[in-house]
Protein backbone atom coordinates (compact mmCIF):
# COMPACT_ATOMS: atom_id res chain seq x y z
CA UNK A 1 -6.05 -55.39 -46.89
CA UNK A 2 -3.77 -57.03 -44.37
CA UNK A 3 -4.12 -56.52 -40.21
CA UNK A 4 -0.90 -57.50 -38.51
CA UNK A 5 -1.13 -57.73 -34.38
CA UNK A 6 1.83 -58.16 -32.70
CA UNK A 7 2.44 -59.91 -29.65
CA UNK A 8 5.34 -60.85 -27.59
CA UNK A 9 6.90 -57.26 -25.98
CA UNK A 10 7.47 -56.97 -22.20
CA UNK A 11 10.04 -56.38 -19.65
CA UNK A 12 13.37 -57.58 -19.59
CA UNK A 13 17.01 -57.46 -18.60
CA UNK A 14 20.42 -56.23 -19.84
CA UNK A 15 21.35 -59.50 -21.47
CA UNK A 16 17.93 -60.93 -21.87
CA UNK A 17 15.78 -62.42 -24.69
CA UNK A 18 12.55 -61.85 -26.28
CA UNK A 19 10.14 -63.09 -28.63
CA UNK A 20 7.84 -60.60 -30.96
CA UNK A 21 5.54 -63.00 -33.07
CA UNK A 22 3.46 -60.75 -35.70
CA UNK A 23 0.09 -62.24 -36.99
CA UNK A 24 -1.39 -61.36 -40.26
CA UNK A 25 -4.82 -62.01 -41.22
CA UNK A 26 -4.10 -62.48 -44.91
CA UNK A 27 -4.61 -65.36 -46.76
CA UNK A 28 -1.74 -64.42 -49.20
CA UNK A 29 0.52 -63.78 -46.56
CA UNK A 30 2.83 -65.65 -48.45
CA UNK A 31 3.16 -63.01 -50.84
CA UNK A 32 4.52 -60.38 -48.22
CA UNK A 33 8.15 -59.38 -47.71
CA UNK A 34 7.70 -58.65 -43.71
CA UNK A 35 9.73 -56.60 -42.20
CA UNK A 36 10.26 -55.72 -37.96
CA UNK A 37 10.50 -52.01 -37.12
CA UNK A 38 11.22 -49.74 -34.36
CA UNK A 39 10.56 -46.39 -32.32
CA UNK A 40 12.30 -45.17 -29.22
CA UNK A 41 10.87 -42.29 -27.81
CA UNK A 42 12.12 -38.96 -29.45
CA UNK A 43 13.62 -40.93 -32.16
CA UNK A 44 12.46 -41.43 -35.31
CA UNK A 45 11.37 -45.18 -36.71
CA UNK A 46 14.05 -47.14 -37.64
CA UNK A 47 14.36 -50.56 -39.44
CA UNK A 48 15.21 -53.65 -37.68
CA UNK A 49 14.75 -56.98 -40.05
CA UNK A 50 12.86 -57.65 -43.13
CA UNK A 51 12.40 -61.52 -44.59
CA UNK A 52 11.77 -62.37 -48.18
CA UNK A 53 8.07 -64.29 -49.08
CA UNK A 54 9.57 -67.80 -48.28
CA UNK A 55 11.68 -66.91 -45.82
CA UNK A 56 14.94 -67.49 -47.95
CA UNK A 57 16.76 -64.11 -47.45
CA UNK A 58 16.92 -62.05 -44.83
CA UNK A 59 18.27 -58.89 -43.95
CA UNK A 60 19.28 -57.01 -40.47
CA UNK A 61 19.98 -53.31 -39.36
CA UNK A 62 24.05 -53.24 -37.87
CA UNK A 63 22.68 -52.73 -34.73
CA UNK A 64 20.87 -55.72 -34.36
CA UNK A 65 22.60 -57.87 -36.60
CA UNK A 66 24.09 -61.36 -34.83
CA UNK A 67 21.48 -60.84 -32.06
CA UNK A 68 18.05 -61.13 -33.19
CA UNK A 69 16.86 -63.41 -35.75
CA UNK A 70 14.03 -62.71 -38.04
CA UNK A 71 11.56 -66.00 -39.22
CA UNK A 72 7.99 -66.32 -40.83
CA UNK A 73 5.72 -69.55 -40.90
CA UNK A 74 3.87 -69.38 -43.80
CA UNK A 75 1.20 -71.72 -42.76
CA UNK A 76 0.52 -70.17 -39.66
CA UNK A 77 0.65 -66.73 -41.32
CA UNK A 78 3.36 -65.02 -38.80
CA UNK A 79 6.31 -63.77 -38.34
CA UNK A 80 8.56 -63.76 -35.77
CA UNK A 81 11.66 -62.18 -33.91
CA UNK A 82 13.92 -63.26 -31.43
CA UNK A 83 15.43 -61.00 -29.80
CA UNK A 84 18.55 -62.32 -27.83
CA UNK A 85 21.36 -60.37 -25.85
CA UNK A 86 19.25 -57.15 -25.39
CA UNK A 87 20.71 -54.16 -24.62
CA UNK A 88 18.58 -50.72 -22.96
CA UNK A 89 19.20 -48.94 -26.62
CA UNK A 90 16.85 -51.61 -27.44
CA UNK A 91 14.57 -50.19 -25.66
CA UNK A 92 11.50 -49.14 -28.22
CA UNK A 93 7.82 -50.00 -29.53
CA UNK A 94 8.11 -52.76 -31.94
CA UNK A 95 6.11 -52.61 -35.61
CA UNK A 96 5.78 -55.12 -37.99
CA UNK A 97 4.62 -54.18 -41.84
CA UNK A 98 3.99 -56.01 -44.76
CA UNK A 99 5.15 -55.08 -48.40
CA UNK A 100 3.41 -56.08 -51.09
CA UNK A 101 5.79 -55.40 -53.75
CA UNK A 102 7.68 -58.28 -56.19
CA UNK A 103 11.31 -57.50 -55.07
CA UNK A 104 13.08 -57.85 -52.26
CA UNK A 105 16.39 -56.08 -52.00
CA UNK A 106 16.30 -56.22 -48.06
CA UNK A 107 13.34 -53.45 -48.62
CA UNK A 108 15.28 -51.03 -45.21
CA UNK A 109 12.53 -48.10 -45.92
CA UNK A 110 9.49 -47.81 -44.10
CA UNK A 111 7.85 -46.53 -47.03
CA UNK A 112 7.77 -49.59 -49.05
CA UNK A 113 5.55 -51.45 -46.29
CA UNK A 114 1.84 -50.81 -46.69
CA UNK A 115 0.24 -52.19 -43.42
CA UNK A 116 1.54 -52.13 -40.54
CA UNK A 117 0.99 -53.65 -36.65
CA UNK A 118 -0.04 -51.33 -33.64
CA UNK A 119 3.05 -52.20 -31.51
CA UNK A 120 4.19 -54.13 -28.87
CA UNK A 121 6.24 -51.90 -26.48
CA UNK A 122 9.80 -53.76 -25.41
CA UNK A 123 11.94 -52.34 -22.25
CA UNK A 124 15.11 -53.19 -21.54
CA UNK A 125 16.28 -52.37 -18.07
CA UNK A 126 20.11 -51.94 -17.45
């Protein structure tokens, strides 16, 4: 079983930056692709960034890609996204999941993750 807080959401700006950190209280953490979802209101959840176990590969939704950066520390069992040049379609609660499976392939569907955070909600005013 793995619990995953996230922390980090708030208020911000057209143009702004942000950082979501997700903590996991696993002690094989390391074994975790993580991943960074997202739901805006009357959407459905979307993907946003996954990261392999040792943080070699990565892999972004377009819509995010060249502006927010996904990153784990293994030691400190978290991972993290910075979130730079925001724009209000950002605007959503932010998830982060863990899947415990032996590939990654950039792992985009929410169904692969099997625990997941209780959101941190991020606003982006225009």
């Amino acid at each position: 079983q793995v619990q995953l807080v996230e922390s980090g959401g708030g208020l911000v700006q057209a143009g702004g930056s942000l950082r979501l950190s997700c903590a996991a209280s696993a002690r094989t953490f390391s074994m975790y692709v993580m991943g960074w979802f997202r739901q805006a209101p009357g959407k459905e959840r979307e993907f946003v960034a996954s990261i392999s176990w040792n943080g070699g590969r990565t892999y972004y939704a377009d819509s995010v890609k060249g502006r927010f950066t996904i990153s784990r520390d293994n030691a400190k069992n978290t991972v993290y996204l910075q979130m730079n040049s925001l724009k209000p379609e950002d605007t959503a609660v932010y998830y982060c999941a863990a899947d415990p499976r032996t590939y990654y392939s950039g792992n985009p569907r929410d169904r692969e993750y099997d625990f997941w955070g209780q959101g941190t909600q991020v606003t982006v005013s225009s």
